[in-house]
C-alpha atoms as a PDB file:
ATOM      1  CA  UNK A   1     114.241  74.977  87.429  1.00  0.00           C
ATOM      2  CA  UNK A   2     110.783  74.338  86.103  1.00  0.00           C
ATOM      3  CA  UNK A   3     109.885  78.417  86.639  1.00  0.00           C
ATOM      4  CA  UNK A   4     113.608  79.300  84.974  1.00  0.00           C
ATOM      5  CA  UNK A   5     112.360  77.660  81.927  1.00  0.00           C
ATOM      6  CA  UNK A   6     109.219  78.748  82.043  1.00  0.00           C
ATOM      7  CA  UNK A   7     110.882  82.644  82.195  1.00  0.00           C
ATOM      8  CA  UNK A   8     113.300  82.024  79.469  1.00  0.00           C
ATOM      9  CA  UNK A   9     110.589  81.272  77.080  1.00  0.00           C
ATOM     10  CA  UNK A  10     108.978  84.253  77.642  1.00  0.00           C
ATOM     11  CA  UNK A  11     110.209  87.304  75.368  1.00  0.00           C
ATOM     12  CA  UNK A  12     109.288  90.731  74.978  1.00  0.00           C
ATOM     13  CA  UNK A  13     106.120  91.229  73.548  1.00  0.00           C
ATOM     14  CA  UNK A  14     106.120  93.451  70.321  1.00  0.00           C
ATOM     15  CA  UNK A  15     104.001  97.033  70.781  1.00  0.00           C
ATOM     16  CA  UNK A  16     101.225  96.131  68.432  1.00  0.00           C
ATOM     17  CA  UNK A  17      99.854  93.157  70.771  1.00  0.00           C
ATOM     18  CA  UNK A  18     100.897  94.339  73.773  1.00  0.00           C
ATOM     19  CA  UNK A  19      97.348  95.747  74.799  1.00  0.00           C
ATOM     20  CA  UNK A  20      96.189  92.834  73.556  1.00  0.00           C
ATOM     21  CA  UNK A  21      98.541  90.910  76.063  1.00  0.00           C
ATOM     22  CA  UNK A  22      97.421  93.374  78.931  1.00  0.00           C
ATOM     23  CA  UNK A  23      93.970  92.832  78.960  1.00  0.00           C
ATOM     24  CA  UNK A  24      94.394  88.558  78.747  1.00  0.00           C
ATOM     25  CA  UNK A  25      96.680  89.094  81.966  1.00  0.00           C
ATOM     26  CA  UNK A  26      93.785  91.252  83.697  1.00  0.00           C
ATOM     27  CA  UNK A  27      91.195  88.976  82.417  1.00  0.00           C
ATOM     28  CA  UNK A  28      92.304  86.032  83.662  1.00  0.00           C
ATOM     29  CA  UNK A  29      93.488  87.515  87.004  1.00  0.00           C
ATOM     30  CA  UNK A  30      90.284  88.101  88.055  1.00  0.00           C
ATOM     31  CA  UNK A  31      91.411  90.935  90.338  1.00  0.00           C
ATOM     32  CA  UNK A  32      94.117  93.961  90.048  1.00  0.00           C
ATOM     33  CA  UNK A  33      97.553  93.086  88.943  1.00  0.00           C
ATOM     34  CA  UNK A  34     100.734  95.419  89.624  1.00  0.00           C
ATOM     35  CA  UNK A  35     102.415  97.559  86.911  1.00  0.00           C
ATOM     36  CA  UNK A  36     105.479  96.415  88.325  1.00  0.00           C
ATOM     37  CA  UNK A  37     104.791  92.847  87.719  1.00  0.00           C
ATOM     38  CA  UNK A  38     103.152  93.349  83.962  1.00  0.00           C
ATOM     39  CA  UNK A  39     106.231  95.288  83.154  1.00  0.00           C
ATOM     40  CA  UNK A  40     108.165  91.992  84.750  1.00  0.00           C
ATOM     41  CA  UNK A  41     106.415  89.547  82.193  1.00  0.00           C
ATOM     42  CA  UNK A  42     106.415  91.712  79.163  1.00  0.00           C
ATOM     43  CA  UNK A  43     109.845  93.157  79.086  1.00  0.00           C
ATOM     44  CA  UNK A  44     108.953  96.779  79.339  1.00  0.00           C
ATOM     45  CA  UNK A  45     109.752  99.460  82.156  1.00  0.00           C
ATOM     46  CA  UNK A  46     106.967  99.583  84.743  1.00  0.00           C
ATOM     47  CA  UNK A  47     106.388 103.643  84.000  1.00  0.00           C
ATOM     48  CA  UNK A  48     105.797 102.618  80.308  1.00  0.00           C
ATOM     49  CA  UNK A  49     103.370  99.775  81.183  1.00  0.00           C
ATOM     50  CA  UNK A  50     101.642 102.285  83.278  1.00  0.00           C
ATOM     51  CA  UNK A  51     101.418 105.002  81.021  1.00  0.00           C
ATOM     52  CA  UNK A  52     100.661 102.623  77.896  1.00  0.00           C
ATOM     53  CA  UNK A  53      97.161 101.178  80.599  1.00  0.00           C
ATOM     54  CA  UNK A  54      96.058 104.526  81.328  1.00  0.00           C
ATOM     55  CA  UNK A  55      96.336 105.697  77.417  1.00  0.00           C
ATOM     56  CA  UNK A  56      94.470 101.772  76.734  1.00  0.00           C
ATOM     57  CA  UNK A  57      91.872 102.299  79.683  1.00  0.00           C
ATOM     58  CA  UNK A  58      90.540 105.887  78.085  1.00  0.00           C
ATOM     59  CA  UNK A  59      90.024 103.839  74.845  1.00  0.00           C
ATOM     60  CA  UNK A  60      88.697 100.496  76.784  1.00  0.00           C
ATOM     61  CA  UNK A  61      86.245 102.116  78.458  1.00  0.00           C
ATOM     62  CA  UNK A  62      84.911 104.928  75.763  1.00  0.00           C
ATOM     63  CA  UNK A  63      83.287 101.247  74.205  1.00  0.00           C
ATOM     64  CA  UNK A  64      79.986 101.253  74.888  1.00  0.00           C
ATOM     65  CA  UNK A  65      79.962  97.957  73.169  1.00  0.00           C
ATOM     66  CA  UNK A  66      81.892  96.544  75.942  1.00  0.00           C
ATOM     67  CA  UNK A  67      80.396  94.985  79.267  1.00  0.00           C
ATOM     68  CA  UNK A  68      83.988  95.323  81.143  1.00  0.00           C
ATOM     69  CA  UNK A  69      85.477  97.935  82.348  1.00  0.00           C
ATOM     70  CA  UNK A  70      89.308  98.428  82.651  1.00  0.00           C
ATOM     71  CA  UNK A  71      90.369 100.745  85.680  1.00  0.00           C
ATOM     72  CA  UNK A  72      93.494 102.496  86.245  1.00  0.00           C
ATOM     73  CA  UNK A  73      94.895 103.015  90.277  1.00  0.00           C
ATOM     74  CA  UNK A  74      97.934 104.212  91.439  1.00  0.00           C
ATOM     75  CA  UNK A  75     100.161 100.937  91.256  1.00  0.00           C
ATOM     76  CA  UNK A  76      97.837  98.478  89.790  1.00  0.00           C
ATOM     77  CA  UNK A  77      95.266  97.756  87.194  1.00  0.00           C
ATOM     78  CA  UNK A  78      91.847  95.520  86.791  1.00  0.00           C
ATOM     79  CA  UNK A  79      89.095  94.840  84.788  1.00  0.00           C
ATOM     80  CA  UNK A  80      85.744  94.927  86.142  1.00  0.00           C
ATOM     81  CA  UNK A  81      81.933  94.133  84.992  1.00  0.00           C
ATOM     82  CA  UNK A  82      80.066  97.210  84.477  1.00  0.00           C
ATOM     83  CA  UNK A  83      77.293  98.029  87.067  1.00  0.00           C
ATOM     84  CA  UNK A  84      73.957  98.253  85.207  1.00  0.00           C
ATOM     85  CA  UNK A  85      74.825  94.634  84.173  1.00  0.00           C
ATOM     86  CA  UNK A  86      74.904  93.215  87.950  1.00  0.00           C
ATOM     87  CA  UNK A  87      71.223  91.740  88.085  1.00  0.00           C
ATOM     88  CA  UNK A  88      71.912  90.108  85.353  1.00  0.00           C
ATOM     89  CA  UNK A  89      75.458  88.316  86.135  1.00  0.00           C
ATOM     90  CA  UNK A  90      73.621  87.357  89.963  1.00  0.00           C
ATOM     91  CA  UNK A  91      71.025  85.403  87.928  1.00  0.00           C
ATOM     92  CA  UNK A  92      73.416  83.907  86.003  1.00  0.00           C
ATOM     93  CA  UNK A  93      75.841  82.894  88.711  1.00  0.00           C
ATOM     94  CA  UNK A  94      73.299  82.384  91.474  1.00  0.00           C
ATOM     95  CA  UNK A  95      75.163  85.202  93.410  1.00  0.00           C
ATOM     96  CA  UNK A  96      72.911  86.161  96.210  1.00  0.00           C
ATOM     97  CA  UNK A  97      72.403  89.428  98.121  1.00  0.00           C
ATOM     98  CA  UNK A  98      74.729  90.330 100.547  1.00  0.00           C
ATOM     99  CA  UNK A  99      78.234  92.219 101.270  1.00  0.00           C
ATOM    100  CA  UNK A 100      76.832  95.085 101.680  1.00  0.00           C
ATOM    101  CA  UNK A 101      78.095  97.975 104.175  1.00  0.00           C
ATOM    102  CA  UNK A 102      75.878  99.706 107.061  1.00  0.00           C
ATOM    103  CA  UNK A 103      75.061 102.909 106.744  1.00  0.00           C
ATOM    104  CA  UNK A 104      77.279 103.636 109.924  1.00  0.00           C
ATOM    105  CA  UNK A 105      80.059 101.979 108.328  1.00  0.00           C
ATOM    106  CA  UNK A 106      79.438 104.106 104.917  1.00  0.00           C
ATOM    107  CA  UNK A 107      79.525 106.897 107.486  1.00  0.00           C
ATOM    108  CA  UNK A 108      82.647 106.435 108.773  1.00  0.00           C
ATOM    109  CA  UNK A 109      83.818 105.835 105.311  1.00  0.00           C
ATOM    110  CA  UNK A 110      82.342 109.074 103.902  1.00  0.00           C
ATOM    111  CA  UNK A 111      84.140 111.140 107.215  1.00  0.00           C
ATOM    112  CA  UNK A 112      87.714 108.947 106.523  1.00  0.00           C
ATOM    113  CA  UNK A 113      87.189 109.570 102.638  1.00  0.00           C
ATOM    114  CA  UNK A 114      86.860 113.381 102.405  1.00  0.00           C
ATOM    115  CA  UNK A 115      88.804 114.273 105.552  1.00  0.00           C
ATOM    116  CA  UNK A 116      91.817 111.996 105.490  1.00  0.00           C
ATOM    117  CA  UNK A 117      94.481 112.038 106.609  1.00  0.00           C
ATOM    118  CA  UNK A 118      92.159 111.993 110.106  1.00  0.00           C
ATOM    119  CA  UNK A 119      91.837 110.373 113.491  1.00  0.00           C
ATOM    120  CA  UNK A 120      89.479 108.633 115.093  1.00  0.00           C
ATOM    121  CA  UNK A 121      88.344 111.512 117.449  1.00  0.00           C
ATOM    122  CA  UNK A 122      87.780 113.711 115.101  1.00  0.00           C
ATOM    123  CA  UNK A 123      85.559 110.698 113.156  1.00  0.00           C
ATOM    124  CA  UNK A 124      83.963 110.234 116.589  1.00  0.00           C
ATOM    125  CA  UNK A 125      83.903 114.091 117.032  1.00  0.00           C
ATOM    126  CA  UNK A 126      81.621 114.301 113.880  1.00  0.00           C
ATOM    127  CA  UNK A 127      79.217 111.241 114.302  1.00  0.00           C
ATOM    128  CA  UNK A 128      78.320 112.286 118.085  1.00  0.00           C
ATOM    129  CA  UNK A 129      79.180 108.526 119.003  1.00  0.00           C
ATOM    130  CA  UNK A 130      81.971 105.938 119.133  1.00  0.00           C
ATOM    131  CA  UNK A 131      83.597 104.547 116.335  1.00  0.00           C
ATOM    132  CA  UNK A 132      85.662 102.068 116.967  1.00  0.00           C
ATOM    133  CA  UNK A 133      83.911  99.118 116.283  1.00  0.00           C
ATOM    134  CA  UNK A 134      83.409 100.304 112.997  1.00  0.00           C
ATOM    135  CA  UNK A 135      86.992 101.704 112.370  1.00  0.00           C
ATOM    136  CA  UNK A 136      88.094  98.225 113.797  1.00  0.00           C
ATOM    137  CA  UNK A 137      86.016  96.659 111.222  1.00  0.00           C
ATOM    138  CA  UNK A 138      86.893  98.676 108.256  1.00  0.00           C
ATOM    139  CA  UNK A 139      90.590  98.081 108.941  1.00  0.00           C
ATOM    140  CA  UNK A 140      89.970  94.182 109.214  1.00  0.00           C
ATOM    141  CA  UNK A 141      88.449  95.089 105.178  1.00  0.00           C
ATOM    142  CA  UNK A 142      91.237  97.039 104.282  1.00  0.00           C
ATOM    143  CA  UNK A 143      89.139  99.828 103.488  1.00  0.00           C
ATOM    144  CA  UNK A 144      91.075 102.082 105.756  1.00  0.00           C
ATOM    145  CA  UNK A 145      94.702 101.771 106.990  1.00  0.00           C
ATOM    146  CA  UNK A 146      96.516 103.461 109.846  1.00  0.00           C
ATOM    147  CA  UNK A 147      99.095 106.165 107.707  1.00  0.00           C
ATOM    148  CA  UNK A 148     100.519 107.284 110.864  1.00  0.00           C
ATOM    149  CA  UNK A 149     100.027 109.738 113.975  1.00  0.00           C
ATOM    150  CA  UNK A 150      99.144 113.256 114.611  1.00  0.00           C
ATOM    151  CA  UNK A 151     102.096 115.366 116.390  1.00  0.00           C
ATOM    152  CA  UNK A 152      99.766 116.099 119.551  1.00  0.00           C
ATOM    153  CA  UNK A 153     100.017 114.793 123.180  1.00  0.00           C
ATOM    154  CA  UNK A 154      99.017 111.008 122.829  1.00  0.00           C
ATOM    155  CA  UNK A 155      99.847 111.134 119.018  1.00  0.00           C
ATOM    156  CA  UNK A 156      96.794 109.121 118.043  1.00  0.00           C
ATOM    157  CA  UNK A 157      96.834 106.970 115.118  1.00  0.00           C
ATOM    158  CA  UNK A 158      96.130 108.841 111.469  1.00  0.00           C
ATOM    159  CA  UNK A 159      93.176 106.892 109.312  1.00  0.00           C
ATOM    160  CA  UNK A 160      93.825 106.713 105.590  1.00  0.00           C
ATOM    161  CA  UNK A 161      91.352 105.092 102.536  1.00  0.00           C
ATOM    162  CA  UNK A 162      93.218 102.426 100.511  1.00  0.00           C
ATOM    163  CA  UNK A 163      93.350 101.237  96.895  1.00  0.00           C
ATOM    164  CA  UNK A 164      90.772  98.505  97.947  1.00  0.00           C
ATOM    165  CA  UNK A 165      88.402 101.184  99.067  1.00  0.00           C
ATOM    166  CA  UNK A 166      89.008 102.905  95.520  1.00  0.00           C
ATOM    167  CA  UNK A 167      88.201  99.073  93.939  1.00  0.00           C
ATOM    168  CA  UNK A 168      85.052  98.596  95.702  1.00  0.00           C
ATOM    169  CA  UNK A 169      83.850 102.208  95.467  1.00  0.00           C
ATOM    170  CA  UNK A 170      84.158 101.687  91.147  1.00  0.00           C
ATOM    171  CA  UNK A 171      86.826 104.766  90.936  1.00  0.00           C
ATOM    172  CA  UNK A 172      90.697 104.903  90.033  1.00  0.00           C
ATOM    173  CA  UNK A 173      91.327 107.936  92.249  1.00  0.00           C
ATOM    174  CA  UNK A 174      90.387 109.804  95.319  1.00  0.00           C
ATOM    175  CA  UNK A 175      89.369 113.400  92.862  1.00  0.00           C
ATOM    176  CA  UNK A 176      86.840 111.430  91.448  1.00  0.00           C
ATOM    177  CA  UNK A 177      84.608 111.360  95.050  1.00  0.00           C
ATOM    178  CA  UNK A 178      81.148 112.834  94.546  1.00  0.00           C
ATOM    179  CA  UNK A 179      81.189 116.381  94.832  1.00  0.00           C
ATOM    180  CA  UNK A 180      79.734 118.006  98.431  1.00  0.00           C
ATOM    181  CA  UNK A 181      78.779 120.866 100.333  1.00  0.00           C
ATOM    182  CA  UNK A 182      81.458 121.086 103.092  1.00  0.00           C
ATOM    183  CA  UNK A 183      81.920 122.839 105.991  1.00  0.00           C
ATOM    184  CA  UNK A 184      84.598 123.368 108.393  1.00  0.00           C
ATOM    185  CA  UNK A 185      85.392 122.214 111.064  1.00  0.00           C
ATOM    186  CA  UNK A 186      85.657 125.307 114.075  1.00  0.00           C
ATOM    187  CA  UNK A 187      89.099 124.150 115.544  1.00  0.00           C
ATOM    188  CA  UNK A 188      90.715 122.186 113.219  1.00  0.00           C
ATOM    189  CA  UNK A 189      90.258 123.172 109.550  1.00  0.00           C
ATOM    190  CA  UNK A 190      89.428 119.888 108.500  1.00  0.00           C
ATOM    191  CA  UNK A 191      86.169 119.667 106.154  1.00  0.00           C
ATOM    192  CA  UNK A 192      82.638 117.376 106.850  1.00  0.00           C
ATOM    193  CA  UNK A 193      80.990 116.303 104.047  1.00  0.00           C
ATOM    194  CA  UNK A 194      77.372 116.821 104.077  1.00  0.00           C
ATOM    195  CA  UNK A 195      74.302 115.298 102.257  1.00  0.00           C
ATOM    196  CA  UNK A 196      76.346 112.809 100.493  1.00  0.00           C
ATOM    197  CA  UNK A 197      74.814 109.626  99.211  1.00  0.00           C
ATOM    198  CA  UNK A 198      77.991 107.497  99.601  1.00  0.00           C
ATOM    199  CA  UNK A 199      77.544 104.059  98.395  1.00  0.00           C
ATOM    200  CA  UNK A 200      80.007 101.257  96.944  1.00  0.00           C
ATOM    201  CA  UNK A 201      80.132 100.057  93.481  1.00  0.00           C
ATOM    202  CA  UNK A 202      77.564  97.253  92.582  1.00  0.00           C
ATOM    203  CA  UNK A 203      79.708  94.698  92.086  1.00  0.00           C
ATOM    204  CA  UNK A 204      81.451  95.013  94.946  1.00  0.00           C
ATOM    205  CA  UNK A 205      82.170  91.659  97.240  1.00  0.00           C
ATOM    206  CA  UNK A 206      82.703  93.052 100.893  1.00  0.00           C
ATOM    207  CA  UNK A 207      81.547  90.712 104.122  1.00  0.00           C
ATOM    208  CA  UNK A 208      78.353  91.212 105.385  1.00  0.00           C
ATOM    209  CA  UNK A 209      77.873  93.477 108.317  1.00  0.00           C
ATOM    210  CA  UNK A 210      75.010  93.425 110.791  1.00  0.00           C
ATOM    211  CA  UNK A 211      72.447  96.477 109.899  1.00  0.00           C
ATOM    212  CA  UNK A 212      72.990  97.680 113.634  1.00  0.00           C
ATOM    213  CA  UNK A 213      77.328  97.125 113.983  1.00  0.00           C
ATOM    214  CA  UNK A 214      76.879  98.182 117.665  1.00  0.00           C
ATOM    215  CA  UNK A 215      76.530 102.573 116.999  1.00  0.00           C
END
């Protein structure tokens, strides 16, 4: 009863304050929040709260003045402390070191990210060692998901990046990747990226990870 009260008092918010409205939502979310469901509280169809946070982000973001960021996925939306500011929000918060990914992991990642749709054999195929530890642990992160399987004998699973690897990487979309060199792979087609200095975003909170994860 209490939450169809609570619903009936909300009404449509008029256009002038509605990026105003937005960006209270994302700030005190504290992590991304679904067009679907902004478009649920504010009374407006999802595909025009979308459009209306990618139109607000271009503006958010062109403020230097600002110390937030406001990014833009696929199906969701979040604000998020710029970078060069990190030291200085640890200090303040007594946020210590740590989260980071190994350089095997960010390996894997880098294969996954600029190959994917791929499978682990062709991730293994790459590295010259097993992966599955490391796959394992990047799927318990939900920084890769299984997307299906390749129509060969065995059909082995197909490895796919996800919108938290887009979060914790600092970009909205998979085009905006670092460019690389590539080459191809002899059998296969698929592309290896090479010489790429693949790193997450700062601010990003991930679990620790032992500096030797077993490969």
């Amino acid at each position: 009863m209490d939450n169809i009260q609570n619903n009936e008092e909300i009404k449509q918010i008029d256009s002038k304050n509605l990026e105003k409205a937005i960006e209270a939502i994302l700030f005190a979310a504290g992590h991304p929040v679904t067009y679907a469901k902004l478009a649920e509280v504010l009374g407006y169809f999802e595909a025009t709260i979308k459009k209306k946070v990618i139109a607000f982000a271009e503006k958010y973001n062109d403020n230097e003045r600002r110390g937030i960021m406001l990014l833009a996925f696929e199906n969701s939306c979040q604000l998020c402390t710029r970078e060069e500011f990190l030291p200085y929000i640890k200090a303040t918060l007594g946020i210590r070191k740590g989260g980071n990914l190994s350089g095997s992991s960010l390996e894997v990642l880098a294969i996954i990210a600029y190959n994917q749709p791929t499978t682990r054999a062709f991730v293994d195929e790459v590295r010259g060692v097993d992966s599955s530890y490391i796959m394992g642990s990047l799927l318990e992160k939900n920084l890769i998901e299984i997307c299906g399987r390749l129509d060969v004998p065995g059909r082995p699973n197909l490895y796919r990046t996800t919108p938290t690897f887009l979060r914790c990487f600092g970009i909205e979309t998979l085009e905006q990747l670092p460019y690389v060199e590539i080459q191809r792979a002899e059998n296969e087609g698929e592309i290896i990226p090479l010489d790429i200095e693949f790193m997450p975003a700062e601010d990003s909170q991930l679990p620790n990870e032992e500096q030797s994860d077993g490969l």
